[in-house]
Protein backbone atom coordinates (compact mmCIF):
# COMPACT_ATOMS: atom_id res chain seq x y z
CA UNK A 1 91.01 -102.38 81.82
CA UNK A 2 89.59 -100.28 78.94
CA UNK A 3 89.18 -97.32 81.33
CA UNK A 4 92.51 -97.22 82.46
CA UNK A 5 93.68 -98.04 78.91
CA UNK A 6 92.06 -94.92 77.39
CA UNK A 7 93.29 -92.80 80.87
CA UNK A 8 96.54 -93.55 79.87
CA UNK A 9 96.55 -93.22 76.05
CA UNK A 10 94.79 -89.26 76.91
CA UNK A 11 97.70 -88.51 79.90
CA UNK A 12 99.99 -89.59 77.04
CA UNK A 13 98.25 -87.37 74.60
CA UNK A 14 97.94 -84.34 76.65
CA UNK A 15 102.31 -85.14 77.13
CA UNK A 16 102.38 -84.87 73.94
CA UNK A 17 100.65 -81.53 73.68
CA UNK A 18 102.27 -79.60 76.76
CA UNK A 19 105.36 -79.16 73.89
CA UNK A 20 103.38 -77.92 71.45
CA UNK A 21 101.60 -75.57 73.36
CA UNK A 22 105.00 -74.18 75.19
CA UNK A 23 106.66 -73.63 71.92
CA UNK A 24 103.80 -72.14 70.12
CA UNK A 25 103.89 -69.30 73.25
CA UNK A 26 107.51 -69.16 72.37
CA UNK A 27 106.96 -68.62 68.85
CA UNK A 28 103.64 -65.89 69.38
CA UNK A 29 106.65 -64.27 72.34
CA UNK A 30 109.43 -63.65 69.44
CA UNK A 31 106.87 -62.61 67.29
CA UNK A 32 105.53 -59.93 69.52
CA UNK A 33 109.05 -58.82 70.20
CA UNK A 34 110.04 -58.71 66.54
CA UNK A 35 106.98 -56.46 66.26
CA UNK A 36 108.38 -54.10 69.08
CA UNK A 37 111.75 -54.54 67.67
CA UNK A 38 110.77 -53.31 64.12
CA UNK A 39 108.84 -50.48 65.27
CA UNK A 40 111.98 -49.46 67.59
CA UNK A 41 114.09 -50.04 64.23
CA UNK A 42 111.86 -47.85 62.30
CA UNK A 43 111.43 -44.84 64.68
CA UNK A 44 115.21 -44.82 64.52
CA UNK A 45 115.75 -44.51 61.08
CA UNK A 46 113.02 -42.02 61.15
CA UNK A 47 114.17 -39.83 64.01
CA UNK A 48 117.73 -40.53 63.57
CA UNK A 49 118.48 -37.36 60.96
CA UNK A 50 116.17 -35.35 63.65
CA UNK A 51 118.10 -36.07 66.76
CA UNK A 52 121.12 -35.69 64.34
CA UNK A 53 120.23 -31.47 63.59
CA UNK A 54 119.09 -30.86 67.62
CA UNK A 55 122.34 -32.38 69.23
CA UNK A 56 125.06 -32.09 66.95
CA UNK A 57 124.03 -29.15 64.64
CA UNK A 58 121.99 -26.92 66.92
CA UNK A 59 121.06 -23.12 67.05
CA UNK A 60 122.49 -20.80 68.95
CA UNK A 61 121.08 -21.25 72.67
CA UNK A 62 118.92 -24.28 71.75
CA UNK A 63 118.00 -26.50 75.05
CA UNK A 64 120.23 -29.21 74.25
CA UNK A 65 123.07 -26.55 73.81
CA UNK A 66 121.99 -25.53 77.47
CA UNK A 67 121.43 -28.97 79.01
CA UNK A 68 125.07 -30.11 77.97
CA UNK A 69 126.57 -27.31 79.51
CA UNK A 70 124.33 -28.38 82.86
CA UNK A 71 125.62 -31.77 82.83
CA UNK A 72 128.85 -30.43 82.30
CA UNK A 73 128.80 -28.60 85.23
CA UNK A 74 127.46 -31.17 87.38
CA UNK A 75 130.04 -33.48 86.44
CA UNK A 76 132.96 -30.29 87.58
CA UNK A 77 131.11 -29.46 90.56
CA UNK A 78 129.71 -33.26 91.43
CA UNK A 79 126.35 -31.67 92.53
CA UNK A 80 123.00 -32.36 91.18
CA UNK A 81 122.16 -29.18 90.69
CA UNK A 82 118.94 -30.11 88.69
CA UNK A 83 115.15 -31.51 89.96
CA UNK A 84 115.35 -33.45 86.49
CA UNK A 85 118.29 -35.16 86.47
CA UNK A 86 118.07 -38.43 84.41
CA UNK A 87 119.40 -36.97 80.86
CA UNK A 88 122.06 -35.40 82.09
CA UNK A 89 123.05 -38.50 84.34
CA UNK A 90 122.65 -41.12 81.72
CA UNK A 91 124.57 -38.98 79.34
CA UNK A 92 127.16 -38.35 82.30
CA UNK A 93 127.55 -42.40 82.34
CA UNK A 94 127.80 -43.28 78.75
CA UNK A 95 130.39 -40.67 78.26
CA UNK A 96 132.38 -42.19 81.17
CA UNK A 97 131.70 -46.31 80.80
CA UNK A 98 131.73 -45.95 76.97
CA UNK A 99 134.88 -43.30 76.43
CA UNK A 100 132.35 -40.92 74.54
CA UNK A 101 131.81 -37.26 73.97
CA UNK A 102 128.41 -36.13 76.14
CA UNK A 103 127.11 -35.42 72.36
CA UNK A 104 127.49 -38.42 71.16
CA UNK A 105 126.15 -40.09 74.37
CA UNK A 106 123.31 -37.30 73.79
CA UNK A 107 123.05 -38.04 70.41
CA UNK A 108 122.42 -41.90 71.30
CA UNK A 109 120.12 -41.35 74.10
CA UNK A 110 117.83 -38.77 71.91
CA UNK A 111 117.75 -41.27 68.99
CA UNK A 112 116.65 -43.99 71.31
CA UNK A 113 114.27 -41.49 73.16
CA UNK A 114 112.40 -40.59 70.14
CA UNK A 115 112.43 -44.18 68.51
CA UNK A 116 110.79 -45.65 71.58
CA UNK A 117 107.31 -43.59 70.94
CA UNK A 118 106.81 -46.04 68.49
CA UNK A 119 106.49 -49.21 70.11
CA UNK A 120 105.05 -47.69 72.90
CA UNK A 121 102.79 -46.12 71.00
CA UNK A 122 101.69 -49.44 69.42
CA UNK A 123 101.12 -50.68 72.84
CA UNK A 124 98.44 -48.37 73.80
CA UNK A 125 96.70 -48.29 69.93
CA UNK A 126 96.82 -52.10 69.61
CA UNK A 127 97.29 -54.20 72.57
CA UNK A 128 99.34 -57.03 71.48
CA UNK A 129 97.95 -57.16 68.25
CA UNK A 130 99.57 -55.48 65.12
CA UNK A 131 101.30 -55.96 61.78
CA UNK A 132 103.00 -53.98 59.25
CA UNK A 133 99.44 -51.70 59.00
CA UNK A 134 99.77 -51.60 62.57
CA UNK A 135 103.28 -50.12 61.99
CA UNK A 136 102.33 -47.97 58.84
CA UNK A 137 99.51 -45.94 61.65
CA UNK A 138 101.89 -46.27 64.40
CA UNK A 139 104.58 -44.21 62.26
CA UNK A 140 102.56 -41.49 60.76
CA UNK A 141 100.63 -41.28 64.29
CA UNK A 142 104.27 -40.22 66.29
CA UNK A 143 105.02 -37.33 63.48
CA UNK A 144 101.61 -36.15 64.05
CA UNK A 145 100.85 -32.58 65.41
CA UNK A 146 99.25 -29.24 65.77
CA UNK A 147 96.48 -28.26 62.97
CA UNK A 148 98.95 -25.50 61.69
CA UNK A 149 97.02 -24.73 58.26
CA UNK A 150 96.32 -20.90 59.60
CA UNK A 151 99.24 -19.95 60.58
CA UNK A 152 101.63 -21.32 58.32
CA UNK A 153 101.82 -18.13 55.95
CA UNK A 154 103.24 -16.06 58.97
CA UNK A 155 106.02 -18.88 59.99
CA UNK A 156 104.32 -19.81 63.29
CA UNK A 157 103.85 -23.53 63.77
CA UNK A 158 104.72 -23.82 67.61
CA UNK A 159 104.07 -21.00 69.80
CA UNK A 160 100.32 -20.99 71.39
CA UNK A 161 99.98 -24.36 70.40
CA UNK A 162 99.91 -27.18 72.79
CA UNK A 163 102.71 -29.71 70.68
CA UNK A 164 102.10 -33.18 70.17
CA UNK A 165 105.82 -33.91 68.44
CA UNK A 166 108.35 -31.94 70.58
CA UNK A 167 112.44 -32.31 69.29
CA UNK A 168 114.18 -28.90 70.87
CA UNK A 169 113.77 -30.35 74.11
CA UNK A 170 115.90 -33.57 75.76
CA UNK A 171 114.69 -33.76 79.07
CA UNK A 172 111.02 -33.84 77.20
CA UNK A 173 112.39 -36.18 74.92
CA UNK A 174 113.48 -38.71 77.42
CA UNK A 175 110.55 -38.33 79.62
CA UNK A 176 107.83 -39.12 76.62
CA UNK A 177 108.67 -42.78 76.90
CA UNK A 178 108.94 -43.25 80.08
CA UNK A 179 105.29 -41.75 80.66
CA UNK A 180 103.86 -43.43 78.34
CA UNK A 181 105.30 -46.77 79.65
CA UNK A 182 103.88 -45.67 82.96
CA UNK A 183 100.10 -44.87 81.81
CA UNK A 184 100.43 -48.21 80.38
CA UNK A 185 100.68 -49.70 83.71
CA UNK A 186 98.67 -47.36 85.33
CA UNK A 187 95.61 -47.75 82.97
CA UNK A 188 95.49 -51.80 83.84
CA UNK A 189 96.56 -51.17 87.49
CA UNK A 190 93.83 -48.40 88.64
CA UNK A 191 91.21 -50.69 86.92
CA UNK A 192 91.25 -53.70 88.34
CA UNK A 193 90.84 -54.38 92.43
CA UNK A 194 93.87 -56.92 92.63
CA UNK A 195 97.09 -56.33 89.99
CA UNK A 196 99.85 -58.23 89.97
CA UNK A 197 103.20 -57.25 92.24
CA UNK A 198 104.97 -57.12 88.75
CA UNK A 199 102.64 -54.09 87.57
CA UNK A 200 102.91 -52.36 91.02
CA UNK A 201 106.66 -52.65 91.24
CA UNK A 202 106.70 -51.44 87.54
CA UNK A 203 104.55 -48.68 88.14
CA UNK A 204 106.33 -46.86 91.15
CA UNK A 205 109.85 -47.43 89.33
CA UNK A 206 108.55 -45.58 85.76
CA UNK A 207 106.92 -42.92 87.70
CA UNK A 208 110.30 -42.22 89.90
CA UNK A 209 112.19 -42.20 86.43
CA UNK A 210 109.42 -40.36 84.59
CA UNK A 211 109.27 -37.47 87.56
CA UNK A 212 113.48 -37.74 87.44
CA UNK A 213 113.35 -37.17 83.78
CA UNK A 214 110.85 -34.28 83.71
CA UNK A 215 108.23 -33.60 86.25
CA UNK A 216 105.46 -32.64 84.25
CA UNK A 217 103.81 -35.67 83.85
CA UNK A 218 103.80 -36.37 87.71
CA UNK A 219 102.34 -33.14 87.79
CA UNK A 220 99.29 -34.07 86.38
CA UNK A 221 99.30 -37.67 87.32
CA UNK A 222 98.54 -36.88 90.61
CA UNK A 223 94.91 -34.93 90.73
CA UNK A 224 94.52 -37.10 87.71
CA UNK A 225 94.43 -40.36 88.93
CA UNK A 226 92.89 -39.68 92.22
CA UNK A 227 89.73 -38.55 90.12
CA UNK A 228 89.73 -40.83 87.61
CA UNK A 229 89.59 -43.27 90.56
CA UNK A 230 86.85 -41.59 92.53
CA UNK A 231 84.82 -41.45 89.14
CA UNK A 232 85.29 -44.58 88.79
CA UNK A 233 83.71 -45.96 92.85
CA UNK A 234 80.75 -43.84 92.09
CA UNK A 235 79.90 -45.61 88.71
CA UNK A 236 80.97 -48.82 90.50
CA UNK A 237 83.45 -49.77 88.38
CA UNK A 238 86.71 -51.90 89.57
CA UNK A 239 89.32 -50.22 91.13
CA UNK A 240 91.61 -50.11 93.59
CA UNK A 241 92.10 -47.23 96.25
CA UNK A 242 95.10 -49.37 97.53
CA UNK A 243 97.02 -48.92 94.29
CA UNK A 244 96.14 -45.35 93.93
CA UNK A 245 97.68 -44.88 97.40
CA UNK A 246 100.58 -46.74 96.69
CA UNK A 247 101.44 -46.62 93.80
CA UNK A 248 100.70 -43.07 92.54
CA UNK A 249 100.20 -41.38 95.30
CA UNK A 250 103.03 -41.48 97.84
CA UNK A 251 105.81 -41.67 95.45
CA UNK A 252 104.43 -38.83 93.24
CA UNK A 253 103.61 -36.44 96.52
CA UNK A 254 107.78 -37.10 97.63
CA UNK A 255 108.94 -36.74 94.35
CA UNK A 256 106.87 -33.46 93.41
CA UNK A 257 107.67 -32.29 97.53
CA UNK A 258 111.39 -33.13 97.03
CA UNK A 259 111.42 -31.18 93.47
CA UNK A 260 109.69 -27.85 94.80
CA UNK A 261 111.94 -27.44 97.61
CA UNK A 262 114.87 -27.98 96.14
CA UNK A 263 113.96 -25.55 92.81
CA UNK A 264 112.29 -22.79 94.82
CA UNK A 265 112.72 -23.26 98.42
CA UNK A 266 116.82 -23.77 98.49
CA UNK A 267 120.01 -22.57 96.59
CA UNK A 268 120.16 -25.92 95.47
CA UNK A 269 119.54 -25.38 91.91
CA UNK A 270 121.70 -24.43 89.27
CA UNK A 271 119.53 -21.60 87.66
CA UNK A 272 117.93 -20.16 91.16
CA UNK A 273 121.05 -17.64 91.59
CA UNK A 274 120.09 -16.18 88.18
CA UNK A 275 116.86 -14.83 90.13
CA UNK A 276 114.06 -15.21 92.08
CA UNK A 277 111.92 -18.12 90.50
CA UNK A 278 108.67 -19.57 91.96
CA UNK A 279 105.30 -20.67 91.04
CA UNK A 280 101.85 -18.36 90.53
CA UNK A 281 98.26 -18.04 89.63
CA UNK A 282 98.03 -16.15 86.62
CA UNK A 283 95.47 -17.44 84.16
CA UNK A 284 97.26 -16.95 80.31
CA UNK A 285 100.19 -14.64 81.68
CA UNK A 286 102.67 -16.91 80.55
CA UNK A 287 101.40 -18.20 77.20
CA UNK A 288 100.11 -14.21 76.14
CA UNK A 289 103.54 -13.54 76.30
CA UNK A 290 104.82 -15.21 73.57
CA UNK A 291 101.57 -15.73 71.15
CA UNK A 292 98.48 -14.48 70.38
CA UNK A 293 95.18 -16.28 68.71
CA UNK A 294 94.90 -18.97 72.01
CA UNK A 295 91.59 -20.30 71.12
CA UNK A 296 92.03 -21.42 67.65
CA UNK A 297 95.47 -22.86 68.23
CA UNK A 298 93.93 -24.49 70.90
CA UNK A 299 91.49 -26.26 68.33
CA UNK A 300 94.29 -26.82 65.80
CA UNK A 301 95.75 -28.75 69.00
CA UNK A 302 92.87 -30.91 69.58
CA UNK A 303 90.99 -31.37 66.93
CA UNK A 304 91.55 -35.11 66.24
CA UNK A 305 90.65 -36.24 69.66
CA UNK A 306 87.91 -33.82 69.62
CA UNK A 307 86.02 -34.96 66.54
CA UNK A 308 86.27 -38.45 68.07
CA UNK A 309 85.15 -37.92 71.00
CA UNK A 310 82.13 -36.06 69.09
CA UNK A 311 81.64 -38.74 66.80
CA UNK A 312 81.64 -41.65 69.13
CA UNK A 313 80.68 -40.57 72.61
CA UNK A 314 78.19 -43.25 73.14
CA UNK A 315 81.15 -45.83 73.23
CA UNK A 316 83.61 -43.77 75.36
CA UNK A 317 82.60 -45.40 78.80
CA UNK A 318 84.00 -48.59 76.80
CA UNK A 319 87.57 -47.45 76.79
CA UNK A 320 88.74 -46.53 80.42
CA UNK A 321 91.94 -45.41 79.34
CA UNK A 322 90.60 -42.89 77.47
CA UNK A 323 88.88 -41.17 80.23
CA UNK A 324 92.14 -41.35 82.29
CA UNK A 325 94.06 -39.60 79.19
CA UNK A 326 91.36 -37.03 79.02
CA UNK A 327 91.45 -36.37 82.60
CA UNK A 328 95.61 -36.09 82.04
CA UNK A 329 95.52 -33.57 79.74
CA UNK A 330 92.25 -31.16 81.04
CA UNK A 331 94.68 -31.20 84.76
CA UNK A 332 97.88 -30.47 81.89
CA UNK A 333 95.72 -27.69 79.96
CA UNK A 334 94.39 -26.13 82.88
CA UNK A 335 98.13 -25.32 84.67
CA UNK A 336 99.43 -24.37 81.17
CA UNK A 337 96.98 -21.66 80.83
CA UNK A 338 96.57 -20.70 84.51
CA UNK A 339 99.93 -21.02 85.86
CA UNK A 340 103.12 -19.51 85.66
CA UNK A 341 106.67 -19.35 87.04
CA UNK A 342 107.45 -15.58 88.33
CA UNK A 343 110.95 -14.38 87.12
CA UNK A 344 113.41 -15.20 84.45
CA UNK A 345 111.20 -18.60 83.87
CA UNK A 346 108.07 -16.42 82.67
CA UNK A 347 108.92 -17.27 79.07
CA UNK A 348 109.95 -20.97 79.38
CA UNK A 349 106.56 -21.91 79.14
CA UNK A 350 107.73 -25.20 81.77
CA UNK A 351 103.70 -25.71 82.35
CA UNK A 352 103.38 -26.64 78.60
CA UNK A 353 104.91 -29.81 79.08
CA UNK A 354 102.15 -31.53 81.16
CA UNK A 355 99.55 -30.11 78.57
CA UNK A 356 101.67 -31.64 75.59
CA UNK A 357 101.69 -34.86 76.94
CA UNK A 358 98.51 -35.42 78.46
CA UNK A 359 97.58 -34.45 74.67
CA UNK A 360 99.84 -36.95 73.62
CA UNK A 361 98.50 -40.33 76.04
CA UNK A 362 94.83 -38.38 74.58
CA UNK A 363 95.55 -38.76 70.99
CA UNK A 364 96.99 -42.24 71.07
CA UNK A 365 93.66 -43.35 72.92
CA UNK A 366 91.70 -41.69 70.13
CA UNK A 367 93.19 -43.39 67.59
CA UNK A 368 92.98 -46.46 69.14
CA UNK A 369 89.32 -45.93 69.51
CA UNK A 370 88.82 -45.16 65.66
CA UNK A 371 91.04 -48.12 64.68
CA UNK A 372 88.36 -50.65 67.10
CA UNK A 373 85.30 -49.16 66.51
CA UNK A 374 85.93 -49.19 62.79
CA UNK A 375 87.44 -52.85 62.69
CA UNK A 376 84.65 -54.11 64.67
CA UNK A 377 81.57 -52.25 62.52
CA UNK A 378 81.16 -52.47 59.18
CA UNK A 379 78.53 -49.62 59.19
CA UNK A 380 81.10 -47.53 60.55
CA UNK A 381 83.84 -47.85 58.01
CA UNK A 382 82.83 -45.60 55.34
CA UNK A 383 80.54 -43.77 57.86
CA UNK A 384 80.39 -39.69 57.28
CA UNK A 385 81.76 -39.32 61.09
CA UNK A 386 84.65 -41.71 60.57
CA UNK A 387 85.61 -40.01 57.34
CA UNK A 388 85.66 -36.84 59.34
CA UNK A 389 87.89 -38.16 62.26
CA UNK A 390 90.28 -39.87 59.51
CA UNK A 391 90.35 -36.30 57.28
CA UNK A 392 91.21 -34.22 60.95
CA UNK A 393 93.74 -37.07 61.52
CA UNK A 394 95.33 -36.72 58.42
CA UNK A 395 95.54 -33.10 58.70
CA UNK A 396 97.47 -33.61 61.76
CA UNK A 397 99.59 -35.88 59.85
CA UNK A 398 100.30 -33.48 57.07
CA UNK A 399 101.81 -30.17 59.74
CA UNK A 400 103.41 -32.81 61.67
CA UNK A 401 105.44 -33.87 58.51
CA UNK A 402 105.96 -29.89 57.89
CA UNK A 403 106.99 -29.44 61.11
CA UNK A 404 109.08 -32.12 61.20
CA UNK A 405 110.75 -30.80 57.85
CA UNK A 406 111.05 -27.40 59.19
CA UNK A 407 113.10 -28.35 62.66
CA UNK A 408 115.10 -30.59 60.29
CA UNK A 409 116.21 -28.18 57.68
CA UNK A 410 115.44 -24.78 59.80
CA UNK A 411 113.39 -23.55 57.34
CA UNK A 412 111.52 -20.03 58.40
CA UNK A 413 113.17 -20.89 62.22
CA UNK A 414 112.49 -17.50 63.55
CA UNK A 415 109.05 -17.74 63.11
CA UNK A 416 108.88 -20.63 65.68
């Protein structure tokens, strides 16, 4: 009698509890989207006056000048006309649903673009975790860029550099987010033998949107991942060839197949009867064109994730996601400087996008190495090599926030 007595009173108890427990992973749920919310909020405010200059005050023959007059056309002549569609679609669709100019709708879509970074960003620095310090790193970490310190008495703050904060372009702007919501997936679904149908589903539909939006990052993706894979069978690591297949590498092989053909193969595209356009090897043709000084702008570029990867080495292996970022941006790096598009497109520098944001998904997993290692080790708080990688970090900080203020206000423009 006193067994079943005591059976009952704990079946009771544990009744009791299965409330509790629900609505405390309620509570931790709203506070982890109040977190993302915030962070949303604040890259808004932030970027807001930004997006503000590039849509609705821009130079003369900026890219958001030209990419409203493609989705103009496109809407007249109800063709695609583009491999990157997705801006000027979306833009296309608020201007019809919501009764709105195509600047405002660009206007919105930019602001929202930009502000997304930052939750995103906290996503790959700090898991789930984060507060308002998490914020506070977050922010400073998305105006971030080039070392610039050497160049800034002769106006040049962009050209030979490989940018981490990009504004002058929307297509780059709406594709940012999008990849890094996809390396998100991506770094728990390659690294595991068994993920979730969720995270596969996920996966192919941000790559499809990413590769719609801009196809640089599928670019890289590809050769990426299939190494970062490989390396990771010959260590004997967890992952899964089935995803890779799957996942990554069938969609990104008929999107990047699909894009090709229809940019250099047919008449398809808008800006093929201006010329003869296509794809070849020639190592620094395209970058020499426009800038001199490669090698130190290419330090000024990476110098934060360099001095971390310098400083803690022994502890990479640790941080998987790292290694795929690293692997992103040497595959973006190397068809920056040793590829070009023949023609008109010589100039455009298109390659630099899959450098600049496989430099992007490397920083963020830099700094979330420095913020773990240093939170987890006392010793290497105040340590001489974490002083160095926060110093280099807030260097980057400081020309981001003068490059920021210069695209805002156009100071010394010409000297882009």
């Amino acid at each position: 009698m006193g067994t079943r007595n005591s059976f009952i009173a704990h079946t009771i108890g544990l009744e009791r509890q299965v409330p509790t427990i629900r609505q405390s992973a309620r509570s931790e749920s709203f506070l982890y989207a109040n977190r993302y919310i915030a962070s949303t909020a604040v890259g808004a405010i932030v970027f807001a006056p930004m997006a503000w200059h590039v849509v609705l005050d821009p130079v003369p023959g900026s890219d958001f000048s030209m990419h409203l007059g493609l989705a103009t056309r496109m809407w007249q002549e109800g063709a695609i006309g583009l491999p990157h569609f997705l801006y000027h679609f979306l833009i296309l669709l608020m201007s019809n649903c919501m009764g709105m100019t195509l600047k405002l709708a660009s206007l919105l879509l930019t602001t929202a673009g930009l502000a997304a970074i930052l939750p995103l960003s906290q996503l790959v620095i700090f898991r789930e975790r984060g507060g308002l310090s998490a914020l506070s790193i977050v922010l400073v970490t998305s105006i971030a860029s080039s070392i610039t310190i050497w160049t800034i008495p002769s106006h040049h703050l962009y050209f030979g550099y490989i940018p981490l904060a990009v504004y002058h372009s929307p297509t780059m702007t709406l594709m940012k987010p999008l990849a890094l919501w996809n390396f998100l997936l991506l770094s728990r679904g390659l690294t595991v033998r068994i993920s979730s149908a969720r995270v596969q589903r996920w996966s192919v539909i941000s790559l499809i949107l990413c590769g719609l939006a801009k196809p640089s990052y599928v670019l890289i993706l590809l050769p990426a991942a299939i190494v970062f894979v490989c390396i990771r069978k010959l260590l004997r690591a967890e992952a899964s060839w089935w995803f890779l297949l799957h996942c990554v590498v069938v969609p990104s092989l008929a999107l990047l197949i699909w894009q090709y053909c229809f940019t250099y193969l047919s008449n398809s595209a808008f800006y093929c009867e201006r010329g003869e356009t296509g794809i070849e090897f020639a190592p620094l043709l395209a970058v020499r064109t426009v800038s001199g000084n490669l090698l130190i702008k290419l330090l000024g570029s990476i110098a934060f994730p360099l001095s971390v990867s310098c400083v803690h080495w022994n502890r990479l292996r640790a941080y998987p996601e790292y290694n795929f970022a690293l692997l992103l941006f040497s595959f973006g790096a190397l068809c920056f400087y040793l590829l070009a598009e023949r023609g008109m497109h010589l100039t455009h520098l298109n390659f630099l996008w899959s450098a600049s944001i496989g430099l992007l998904l490397w920083f963020l997993c830099c700094v979330r190495i420095l913020v773990v290692e240093t939170r987890n080790s006392e010793r290497e708080m105040g340590s001489m090599g974490t002083l160095i990688c926060c110093f280099v970090l807030a260097l980057h900080i400081i020309c981001g926030a003068l490059w920021y203020a210069v695209e805002v206000t156009r100071s010394f423009a010409a000297g882009w």
